[in-house]
PDB file of N, CA and C in Angstrom:
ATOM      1  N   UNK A   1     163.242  43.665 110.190  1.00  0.00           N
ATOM      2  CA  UNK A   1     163.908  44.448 109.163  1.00  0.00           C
ATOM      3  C   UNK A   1     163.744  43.819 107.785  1.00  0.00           C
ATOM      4  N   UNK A   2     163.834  42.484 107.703  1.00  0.00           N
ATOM      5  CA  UNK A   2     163.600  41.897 106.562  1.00  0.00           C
ATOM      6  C   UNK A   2     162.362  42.420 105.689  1.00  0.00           C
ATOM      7  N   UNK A   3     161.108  42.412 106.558  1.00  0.00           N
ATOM      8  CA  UNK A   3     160.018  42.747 106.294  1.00  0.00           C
ATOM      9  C   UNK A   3     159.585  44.358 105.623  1.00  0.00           C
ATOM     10  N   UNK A   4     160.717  44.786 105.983  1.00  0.00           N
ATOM     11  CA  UNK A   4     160.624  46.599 105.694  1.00  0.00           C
ATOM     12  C   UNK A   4     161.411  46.476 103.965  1.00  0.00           C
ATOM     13  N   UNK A   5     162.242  45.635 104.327  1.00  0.00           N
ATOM     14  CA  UNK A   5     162.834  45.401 102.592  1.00  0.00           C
ATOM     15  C   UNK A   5     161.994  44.479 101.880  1.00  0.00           C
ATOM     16  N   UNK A   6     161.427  43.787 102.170  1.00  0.00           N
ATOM     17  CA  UNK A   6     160.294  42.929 101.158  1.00  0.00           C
ATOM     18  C   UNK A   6     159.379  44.152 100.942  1.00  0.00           C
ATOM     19  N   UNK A   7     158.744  45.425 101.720  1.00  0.00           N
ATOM     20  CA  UNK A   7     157.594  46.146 101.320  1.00  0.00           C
ATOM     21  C   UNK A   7     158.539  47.034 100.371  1.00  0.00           C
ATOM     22  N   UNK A   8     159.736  47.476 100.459  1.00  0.00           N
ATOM     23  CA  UNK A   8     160.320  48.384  99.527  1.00  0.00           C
ATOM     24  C   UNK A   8     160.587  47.615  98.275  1.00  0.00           C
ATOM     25  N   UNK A   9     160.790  46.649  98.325  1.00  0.00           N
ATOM     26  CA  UNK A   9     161.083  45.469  96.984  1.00  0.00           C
ATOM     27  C   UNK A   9     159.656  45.804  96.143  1.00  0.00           C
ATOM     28  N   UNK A  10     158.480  45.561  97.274  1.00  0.00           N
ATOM     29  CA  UNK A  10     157.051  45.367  96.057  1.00  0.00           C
ATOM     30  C   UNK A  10     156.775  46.511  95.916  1.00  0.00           C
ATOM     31  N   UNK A  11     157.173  48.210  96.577  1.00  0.00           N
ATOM     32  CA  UNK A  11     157.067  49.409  96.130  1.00  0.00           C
ATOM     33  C   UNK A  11     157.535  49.363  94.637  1.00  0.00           C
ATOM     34  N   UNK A  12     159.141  48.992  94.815  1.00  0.00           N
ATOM     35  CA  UNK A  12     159.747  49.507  93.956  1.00  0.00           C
ATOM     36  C   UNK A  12     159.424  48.824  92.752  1.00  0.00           C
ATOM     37  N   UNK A  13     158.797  47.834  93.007  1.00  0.00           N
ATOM     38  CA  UNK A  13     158.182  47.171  91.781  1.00  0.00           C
ATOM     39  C   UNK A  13     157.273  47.800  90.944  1.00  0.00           C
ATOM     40  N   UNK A  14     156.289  48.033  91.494  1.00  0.00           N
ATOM     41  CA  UNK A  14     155.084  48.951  90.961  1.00  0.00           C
ATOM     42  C   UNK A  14     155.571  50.010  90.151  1.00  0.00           C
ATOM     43  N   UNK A  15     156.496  51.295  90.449  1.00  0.00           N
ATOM     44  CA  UNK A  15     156.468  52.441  89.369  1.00  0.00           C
ATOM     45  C   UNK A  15     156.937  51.716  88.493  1.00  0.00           C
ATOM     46  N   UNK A  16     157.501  50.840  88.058  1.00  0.00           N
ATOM     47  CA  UNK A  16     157.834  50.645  86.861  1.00  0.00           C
ATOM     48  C   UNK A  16     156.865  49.968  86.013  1.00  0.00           C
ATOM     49  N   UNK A  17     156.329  48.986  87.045  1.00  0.00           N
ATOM     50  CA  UNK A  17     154.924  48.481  86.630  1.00  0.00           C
ATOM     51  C   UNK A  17     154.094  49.919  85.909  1.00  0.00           C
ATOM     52  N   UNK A  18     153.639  50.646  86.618  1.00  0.00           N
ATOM     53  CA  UNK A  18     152.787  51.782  86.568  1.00  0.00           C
ATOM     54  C   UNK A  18     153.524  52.347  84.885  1.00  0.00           C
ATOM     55  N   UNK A  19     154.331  52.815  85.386  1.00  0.00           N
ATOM     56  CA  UNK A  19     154.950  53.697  83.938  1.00  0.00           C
ATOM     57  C   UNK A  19     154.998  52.965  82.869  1.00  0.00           C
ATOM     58  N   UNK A  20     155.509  51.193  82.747  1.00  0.00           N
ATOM     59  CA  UNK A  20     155.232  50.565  81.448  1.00  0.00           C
ATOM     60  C   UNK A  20     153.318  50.302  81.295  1.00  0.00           C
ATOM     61  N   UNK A  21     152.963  50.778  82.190  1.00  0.00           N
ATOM     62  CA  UNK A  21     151.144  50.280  82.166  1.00  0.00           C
ATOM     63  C   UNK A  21     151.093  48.830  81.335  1.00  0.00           C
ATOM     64  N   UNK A  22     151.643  48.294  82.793  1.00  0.00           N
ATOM     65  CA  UNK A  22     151.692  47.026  82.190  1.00  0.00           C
ATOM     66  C   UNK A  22     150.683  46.566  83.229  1.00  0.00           C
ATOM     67  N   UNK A  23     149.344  46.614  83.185  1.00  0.00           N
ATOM     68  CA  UNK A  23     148.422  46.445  84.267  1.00  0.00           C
ATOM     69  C   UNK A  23     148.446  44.852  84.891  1.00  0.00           C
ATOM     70  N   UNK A  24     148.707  43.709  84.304  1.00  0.00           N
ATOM     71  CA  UNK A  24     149.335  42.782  84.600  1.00  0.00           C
ATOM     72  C   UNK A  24     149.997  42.713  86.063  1.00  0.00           C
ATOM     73  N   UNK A  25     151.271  43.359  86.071  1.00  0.00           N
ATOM     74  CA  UNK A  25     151.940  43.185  86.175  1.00  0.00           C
ATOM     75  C   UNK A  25     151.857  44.559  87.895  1.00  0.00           C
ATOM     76  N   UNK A  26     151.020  45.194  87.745  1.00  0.00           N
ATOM     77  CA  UNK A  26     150.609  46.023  88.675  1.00  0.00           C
ATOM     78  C   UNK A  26     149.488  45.674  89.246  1.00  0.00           C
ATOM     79  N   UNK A  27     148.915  45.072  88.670  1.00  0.00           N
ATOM     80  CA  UNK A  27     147.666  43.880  89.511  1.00  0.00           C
ATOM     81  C   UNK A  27     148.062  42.905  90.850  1.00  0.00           C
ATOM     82  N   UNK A  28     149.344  42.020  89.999  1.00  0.00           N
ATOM     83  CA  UNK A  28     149.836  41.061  90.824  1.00  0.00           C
ATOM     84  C   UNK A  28     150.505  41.872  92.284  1.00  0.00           C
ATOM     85  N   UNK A  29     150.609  42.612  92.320  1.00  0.00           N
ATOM     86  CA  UNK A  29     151.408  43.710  93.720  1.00  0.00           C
ATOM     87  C   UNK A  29     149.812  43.291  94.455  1.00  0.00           C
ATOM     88  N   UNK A  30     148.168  42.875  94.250  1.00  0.00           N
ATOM     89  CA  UNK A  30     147.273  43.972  95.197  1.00  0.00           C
ATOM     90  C   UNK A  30     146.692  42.735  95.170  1.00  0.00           C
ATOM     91  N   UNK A  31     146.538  42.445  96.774  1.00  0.00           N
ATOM     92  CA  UNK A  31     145.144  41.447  97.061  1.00  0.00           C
ATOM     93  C   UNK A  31     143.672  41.691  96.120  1.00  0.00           C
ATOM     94  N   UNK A  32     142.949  40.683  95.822  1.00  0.00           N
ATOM     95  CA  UNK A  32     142.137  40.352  95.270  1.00  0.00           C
ATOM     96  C   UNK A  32     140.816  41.655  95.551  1.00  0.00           C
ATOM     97  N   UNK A  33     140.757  41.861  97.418  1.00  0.00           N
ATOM     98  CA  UNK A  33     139.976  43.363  97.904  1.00  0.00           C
ATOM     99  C   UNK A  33     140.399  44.120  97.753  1.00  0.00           C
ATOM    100  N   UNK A  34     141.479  44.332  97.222  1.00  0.00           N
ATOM    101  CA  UNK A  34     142.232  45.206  97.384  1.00  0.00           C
ATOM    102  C   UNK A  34     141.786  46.821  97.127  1.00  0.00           C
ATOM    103  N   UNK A  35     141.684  48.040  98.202  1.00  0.00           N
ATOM    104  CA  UNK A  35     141.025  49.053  98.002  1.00  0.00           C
ATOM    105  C   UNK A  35     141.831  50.380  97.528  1.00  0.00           C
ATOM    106  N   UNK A  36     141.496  51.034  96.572  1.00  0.00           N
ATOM    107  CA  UNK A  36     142.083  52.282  95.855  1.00  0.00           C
ATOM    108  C   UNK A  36     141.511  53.751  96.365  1.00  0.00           C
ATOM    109  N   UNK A  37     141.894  54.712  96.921  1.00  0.00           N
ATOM    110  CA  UNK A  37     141.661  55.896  97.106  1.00  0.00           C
ATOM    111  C   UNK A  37     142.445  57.130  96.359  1.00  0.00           C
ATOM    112  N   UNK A  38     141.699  57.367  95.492  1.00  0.00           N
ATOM    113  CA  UNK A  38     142.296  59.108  94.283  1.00  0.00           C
ATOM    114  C   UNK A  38     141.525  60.081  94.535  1.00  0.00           C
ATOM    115  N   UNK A  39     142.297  61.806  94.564  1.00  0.00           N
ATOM    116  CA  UNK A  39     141.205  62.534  93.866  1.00  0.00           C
ATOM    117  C   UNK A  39     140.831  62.603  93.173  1.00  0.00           C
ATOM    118  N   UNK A  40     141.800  61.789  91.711  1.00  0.00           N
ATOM    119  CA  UNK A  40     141.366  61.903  90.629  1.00  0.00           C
ATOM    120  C   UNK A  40     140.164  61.390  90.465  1.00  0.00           C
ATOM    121  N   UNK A  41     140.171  60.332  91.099  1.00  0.00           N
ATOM    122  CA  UNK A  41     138.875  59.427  90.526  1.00  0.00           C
ATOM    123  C   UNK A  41     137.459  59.961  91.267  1.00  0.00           C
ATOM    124  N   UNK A  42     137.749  60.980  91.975  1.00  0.00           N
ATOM    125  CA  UNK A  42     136.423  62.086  92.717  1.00  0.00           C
ATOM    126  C   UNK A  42     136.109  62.960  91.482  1.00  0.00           C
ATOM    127  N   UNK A  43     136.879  63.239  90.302  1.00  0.00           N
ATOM    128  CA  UNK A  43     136.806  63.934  89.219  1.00  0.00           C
ATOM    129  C   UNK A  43     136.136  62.890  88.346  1.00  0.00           C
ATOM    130  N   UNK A  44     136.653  62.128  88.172  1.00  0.00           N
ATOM    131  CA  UNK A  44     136.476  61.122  86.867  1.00  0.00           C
ATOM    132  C   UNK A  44     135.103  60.377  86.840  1.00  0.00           C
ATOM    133  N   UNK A  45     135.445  59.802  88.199  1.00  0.00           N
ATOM    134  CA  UNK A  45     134.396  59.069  88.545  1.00  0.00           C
ATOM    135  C   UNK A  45     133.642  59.525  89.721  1.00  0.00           C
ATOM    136  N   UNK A  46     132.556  60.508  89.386  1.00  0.00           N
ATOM    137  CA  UNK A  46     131.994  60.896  91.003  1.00  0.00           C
ATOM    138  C   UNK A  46     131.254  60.154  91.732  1.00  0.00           C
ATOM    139  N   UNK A  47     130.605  59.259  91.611  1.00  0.00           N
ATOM    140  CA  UNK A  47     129.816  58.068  91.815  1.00  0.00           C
ATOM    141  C   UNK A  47     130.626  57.799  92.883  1.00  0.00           C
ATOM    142  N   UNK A  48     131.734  57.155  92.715  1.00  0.00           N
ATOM    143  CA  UNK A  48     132.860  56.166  93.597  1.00  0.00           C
ATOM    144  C   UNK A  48     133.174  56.884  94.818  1.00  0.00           C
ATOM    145  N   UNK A  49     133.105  58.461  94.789  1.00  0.00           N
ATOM    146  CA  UNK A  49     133.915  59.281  96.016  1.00  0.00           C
ATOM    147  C   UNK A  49     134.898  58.909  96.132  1.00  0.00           C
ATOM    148  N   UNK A  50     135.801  58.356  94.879  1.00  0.00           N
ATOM    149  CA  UNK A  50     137.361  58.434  95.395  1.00  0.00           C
ATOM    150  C   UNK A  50     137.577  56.786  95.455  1.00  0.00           C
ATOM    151  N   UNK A  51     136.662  56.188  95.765  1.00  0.00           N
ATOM    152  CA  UNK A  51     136.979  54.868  95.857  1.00  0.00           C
ATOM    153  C   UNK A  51     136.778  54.090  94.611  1.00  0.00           C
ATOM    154  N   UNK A  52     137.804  52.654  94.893  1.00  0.00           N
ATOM    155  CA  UNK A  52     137.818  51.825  94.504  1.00  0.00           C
ATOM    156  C   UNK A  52     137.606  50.267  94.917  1.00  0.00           C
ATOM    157  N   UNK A  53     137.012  49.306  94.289  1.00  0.00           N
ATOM    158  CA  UNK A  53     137.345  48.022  95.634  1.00  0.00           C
ATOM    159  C   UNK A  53     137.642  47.188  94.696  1.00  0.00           C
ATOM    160  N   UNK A  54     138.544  46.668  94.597  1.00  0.00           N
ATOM    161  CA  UNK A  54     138.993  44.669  94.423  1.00  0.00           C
ATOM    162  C   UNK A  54     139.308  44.947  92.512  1.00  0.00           C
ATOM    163  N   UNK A  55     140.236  43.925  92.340  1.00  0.00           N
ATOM    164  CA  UNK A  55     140.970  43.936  91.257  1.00  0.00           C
ATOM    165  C   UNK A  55     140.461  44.548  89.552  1.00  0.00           C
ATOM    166  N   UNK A  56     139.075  44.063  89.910  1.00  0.00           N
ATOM    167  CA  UNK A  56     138.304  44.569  88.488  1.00  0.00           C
ATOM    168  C   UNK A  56     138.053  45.578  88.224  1.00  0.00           C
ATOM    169  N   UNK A  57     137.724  46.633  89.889  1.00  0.00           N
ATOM    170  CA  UNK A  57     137.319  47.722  89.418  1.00  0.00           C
ATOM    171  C   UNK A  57     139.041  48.695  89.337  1.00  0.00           C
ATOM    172  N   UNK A  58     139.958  48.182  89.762  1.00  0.00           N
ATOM    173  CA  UNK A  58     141.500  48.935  89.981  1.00  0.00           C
ATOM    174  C   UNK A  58     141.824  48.960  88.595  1.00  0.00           C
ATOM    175  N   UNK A  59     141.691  47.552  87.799  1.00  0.00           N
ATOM    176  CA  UNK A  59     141.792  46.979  86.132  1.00  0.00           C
ATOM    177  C   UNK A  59     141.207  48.436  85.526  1.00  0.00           C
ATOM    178  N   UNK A  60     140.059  48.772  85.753  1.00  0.00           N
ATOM    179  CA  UNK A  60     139.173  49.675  84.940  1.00  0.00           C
ATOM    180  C   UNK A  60     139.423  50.914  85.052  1.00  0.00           C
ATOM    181  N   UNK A  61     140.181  51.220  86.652  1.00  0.00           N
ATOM    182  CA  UNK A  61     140.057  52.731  86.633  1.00  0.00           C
ATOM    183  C   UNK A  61     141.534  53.126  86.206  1.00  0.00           C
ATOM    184  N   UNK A  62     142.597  52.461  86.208  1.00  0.00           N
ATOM    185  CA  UNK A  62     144.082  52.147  85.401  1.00  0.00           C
ATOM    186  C   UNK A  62     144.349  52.223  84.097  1.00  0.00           C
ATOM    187  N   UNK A  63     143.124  51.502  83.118  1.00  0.00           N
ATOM    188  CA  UNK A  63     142.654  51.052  82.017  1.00  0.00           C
ATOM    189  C   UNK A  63     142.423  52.500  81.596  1.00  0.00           C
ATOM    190  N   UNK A  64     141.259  52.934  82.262  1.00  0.00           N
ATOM    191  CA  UNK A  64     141.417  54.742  81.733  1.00  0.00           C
ATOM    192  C   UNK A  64     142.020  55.545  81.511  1.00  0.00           C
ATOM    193  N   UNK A  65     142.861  55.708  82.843  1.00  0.00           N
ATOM    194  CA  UNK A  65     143.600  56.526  83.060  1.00  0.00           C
ATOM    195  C   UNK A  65     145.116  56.633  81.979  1.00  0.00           C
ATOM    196  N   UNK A  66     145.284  55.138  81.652  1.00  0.00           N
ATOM    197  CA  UNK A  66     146.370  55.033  80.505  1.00  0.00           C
ATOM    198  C   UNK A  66     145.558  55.200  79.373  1.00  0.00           C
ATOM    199  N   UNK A  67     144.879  55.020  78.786  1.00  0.00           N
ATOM    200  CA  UNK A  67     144.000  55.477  77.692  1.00  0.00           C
ATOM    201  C   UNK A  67     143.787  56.805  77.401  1.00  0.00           C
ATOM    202  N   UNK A  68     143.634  57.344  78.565  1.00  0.00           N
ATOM    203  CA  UNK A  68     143.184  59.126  78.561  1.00  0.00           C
ATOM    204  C   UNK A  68     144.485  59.306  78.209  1.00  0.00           C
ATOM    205  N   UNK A  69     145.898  59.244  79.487  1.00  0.00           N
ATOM    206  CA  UNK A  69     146.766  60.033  79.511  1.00  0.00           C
ATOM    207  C   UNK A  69     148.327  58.773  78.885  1.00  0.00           C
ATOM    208  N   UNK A  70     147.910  58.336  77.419  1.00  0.00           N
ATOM    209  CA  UNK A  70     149.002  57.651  77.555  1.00  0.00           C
ATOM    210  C   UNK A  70     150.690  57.724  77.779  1.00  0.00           C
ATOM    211  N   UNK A  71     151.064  58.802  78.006  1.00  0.00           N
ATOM    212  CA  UNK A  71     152.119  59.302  78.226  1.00  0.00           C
ATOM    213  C   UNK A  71     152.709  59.683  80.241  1.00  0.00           C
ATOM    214  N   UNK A  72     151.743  59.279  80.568  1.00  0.00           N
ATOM    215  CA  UNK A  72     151.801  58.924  82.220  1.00  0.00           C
ATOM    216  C   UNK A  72     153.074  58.725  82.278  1.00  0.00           C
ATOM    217  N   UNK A  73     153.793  59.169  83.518  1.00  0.00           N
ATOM    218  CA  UNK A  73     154.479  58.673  84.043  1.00  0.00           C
ATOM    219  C   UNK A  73     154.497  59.269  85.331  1.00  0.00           C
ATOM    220  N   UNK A  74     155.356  58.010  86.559  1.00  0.00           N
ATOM    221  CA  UNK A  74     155.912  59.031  87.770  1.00  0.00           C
ATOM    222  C   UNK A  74     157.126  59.073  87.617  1.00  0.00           C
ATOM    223  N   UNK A  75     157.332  59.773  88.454  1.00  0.00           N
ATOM    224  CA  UNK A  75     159.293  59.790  89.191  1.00  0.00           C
ATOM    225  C   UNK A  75     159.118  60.127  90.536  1.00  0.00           C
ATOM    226  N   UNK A  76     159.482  58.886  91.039  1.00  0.00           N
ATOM    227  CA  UNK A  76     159.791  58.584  92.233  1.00  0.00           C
ATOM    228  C   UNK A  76     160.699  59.574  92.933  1.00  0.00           C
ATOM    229  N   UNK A  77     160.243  60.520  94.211  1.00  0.00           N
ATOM    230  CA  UNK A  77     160.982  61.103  94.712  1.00  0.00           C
ATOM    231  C   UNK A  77     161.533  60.803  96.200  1.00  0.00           C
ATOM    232  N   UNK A  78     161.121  59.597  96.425  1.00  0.00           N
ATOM    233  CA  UNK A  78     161.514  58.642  98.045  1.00  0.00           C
ATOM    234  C   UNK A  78     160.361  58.092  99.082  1.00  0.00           C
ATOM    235  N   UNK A  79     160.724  57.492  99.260  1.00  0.00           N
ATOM    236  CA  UNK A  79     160.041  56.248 100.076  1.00  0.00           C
ATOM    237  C   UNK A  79     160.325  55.576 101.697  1.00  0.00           C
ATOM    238  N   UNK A  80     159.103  56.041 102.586  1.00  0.00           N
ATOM    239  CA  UNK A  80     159.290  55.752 103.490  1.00  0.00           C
ATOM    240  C   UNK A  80     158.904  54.109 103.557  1.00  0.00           C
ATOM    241  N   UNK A  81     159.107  53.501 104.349  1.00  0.00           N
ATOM    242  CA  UNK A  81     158.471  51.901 104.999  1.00  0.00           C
ATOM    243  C   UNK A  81     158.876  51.694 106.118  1.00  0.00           C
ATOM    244  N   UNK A  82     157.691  50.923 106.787  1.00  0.00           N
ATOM    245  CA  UNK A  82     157.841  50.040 107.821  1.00  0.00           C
ATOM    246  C   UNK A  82     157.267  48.610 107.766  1.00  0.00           C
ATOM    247  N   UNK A  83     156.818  48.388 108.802  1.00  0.00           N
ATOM    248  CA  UNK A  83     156.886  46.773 108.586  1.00  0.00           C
ATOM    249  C   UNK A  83     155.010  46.521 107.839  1.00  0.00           C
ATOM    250  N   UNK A  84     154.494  47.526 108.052  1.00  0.00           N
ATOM    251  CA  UNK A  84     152.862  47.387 107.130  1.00  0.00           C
ATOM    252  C   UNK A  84     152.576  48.416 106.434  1.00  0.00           C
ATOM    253  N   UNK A  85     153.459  49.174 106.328  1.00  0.00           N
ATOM    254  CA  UNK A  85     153.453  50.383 105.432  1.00  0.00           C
ATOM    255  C   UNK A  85     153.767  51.309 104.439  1.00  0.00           C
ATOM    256  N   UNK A  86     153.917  51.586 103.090  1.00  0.00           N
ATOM    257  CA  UNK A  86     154.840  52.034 102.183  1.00  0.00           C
ATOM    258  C   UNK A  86     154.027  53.604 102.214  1.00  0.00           C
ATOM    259  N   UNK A  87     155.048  54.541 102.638  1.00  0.00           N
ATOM    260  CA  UNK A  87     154.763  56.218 102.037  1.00  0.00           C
ATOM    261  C   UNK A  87     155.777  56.234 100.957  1.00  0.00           C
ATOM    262  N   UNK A  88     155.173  56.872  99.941  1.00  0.00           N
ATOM    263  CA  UNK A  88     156.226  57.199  98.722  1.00  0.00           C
ATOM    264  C   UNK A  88     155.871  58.472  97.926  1.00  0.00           C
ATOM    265  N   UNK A  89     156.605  59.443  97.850  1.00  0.00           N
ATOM    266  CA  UNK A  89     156.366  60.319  97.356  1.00  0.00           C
ATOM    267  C   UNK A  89     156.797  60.261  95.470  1.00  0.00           C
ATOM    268  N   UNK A  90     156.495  61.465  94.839  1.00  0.00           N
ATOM    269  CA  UNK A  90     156.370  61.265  93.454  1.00  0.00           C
ATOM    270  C   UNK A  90     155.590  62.164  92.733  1.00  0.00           C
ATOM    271  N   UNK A  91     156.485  62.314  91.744  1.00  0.00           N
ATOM    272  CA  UNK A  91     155.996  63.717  90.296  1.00  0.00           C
ATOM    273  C   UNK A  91     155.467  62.984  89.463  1.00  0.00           C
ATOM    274  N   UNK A  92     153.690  63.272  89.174  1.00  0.00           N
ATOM    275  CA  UNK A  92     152.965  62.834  88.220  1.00  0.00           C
ATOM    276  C   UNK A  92     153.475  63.817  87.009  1.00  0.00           C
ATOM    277  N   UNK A  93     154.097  62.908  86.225  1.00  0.00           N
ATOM    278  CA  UNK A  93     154.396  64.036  84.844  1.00  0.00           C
ATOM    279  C   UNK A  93     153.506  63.289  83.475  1.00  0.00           C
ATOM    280  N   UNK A  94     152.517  64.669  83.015  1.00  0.00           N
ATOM    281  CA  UNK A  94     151.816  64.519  81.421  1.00  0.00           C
ATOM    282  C   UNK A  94     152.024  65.763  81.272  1.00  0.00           C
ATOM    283  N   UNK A  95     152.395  65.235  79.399  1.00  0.00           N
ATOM    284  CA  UNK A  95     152.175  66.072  78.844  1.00  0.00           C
ATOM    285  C   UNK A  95     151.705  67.244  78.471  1.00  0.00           C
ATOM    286  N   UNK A  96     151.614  68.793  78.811  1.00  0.00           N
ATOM    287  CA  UNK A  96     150.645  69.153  78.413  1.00  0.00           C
ATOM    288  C   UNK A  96     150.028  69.565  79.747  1.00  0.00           C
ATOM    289  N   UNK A  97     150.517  69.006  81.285  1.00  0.00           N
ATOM    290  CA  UNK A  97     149.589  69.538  82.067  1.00  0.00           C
ATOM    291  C   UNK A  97     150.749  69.971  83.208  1.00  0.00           C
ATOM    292  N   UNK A  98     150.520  70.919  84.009  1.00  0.00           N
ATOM    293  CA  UNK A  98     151.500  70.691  85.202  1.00  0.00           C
ATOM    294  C   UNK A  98     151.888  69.805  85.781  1.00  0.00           C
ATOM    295  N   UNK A  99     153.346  69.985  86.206  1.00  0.00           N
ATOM    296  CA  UNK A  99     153.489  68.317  87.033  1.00  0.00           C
ATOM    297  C   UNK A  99     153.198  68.399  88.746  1.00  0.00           C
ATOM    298  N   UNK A 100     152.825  66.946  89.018  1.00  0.00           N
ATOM    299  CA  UNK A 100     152.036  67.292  90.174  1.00  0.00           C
ATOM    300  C   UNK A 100     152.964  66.777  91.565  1.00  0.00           C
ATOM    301  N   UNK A 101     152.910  67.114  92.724  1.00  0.00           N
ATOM    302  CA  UNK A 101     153.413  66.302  93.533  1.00  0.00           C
ATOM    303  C   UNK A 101     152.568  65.455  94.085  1.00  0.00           C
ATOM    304  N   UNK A 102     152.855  64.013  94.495  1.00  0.00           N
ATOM    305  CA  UNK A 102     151.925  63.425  94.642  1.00  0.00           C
ATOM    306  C   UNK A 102     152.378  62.443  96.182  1.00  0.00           C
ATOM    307  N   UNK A 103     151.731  62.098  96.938  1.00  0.00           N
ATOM    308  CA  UNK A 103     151.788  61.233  98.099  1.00  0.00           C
ATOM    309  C   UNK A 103     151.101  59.875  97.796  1.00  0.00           C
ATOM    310  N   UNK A 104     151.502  58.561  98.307  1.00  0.00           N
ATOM    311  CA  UNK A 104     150.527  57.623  98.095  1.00  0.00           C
ATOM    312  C   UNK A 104     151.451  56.532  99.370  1.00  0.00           C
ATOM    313  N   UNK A 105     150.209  55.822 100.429  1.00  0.00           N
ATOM    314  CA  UNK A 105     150.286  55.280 101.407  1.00  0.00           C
ATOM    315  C   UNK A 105     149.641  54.010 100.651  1.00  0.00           C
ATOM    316  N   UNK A 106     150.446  52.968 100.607  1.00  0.00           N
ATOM    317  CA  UNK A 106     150.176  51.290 100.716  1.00  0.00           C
ATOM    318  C   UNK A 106     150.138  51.131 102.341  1.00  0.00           C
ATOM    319  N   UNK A 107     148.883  49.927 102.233  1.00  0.00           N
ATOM    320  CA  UNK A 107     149.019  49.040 103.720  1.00  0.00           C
ATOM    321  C   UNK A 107     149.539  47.402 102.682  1.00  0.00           C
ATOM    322  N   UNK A 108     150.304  47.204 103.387  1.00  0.00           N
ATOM    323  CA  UNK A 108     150.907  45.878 103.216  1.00  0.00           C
ATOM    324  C   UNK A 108     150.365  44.615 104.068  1.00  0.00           C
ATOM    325  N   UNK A 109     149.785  43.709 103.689  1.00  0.00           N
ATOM    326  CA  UNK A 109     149.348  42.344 104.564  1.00  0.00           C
ATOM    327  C   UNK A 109     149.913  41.413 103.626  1.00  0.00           C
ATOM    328  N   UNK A 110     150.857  40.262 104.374  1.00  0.00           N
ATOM    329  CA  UNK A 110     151.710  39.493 103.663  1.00  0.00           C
ATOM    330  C   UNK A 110     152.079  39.527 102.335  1.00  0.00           C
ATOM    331  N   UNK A 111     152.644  40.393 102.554  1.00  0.00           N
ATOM    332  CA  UNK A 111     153.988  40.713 101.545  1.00  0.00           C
ATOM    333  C   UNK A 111     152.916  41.244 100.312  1.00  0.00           C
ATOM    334  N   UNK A 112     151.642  41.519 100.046  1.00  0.00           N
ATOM    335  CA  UNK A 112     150.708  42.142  99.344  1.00  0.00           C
ATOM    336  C   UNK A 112     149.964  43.491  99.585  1.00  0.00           C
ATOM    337  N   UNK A 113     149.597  44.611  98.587  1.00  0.00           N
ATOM    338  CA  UNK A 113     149.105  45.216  98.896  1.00  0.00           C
ATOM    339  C   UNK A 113     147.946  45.104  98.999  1.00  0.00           C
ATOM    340  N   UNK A 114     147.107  45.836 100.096  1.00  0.00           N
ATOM    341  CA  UNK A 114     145.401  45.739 100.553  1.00  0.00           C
ATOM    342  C   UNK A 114     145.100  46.996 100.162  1.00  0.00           C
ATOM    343  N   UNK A 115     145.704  47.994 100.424  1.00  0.00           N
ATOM    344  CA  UNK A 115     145.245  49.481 100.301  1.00  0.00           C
ATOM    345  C   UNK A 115     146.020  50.135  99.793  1.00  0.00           C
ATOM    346  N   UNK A 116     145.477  51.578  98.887  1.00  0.00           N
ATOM    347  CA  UNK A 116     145.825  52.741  98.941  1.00  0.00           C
ATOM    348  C   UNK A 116     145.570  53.788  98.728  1.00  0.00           C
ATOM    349  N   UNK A 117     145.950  54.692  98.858  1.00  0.00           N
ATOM    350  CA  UNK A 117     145.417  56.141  99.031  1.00  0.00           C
ATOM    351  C   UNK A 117     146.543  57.237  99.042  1.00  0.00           C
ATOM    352  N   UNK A 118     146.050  57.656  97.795  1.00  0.00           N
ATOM    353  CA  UNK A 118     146.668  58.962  97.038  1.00  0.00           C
ATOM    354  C   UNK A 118     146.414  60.156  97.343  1.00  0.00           C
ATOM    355  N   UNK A 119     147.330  61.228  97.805  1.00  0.00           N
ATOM    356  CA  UNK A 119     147.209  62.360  98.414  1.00  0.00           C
ATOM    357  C   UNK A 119     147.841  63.442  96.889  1.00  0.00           C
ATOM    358  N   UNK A 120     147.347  64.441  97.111  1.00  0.00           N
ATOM    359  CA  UNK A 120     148.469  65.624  95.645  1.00  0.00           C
ATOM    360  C   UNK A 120     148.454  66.435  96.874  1.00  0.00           C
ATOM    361  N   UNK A 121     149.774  67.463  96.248  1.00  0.00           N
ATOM    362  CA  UNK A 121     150.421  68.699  97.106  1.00  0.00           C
ATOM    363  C   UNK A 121     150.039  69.384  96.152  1.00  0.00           C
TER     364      UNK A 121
END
């Protein structure tokens, strides 16, 4: 049980991380391999198919995405966990565009994130 509250601790860390785009500070949440899956980035970046791998390229595709849309934010609408897993749901809100519902699955390996992968409704 402990372990299910340490993965909700480093969830809950991140949106705020995310919304101040304090990339810093949303880095330190993700192992060094750490792998990224978006549709967005099937738009943005078609090359990648969605992927991402390891801290430099997460830096870059973050880096954009606050640049493009600096007014990003989520709102957290609840969060599942278990002992290697964070589901968390959440309203991508910009300016200017519909707001989106959004899904995103962390895998957790000691007390760090390795993965994730972003779903929209």
């Amino acid at each position: 049980m402990e372990r299910c509250g340490r993965n909700m601790d480093r969830k809950g860390h991140s949106s705020p991380a995310f919304n101040a785009h304090d990339l810093d500070a949303l880095l330190a949440l993700y192992k060094d391999d750490a792998e990224h899956y978006s549709p967005k980035l099937k738009v943005h970046q078609p090359k990648t198919n969605g992927w991402v791998r390891g801290k430099k390229a997460l830096r870059g595709w973050w880096q954009d995405a606050f640049d493009r849309l600096p007014e990003l934010q989520y709102e957290v609408m609840g969060m599942i966990t278990d002992e290697e897993q964070v589901f968390m749901e959440y309203i991508r809100h910009v300016p200017g565009e519909d707001d989106l519902r959004v899904g995103e699955v962390l895998e957790i390996r000691d007390g760090m994130i390795v993965g994730s992968r972003v779903y929209h409704g």
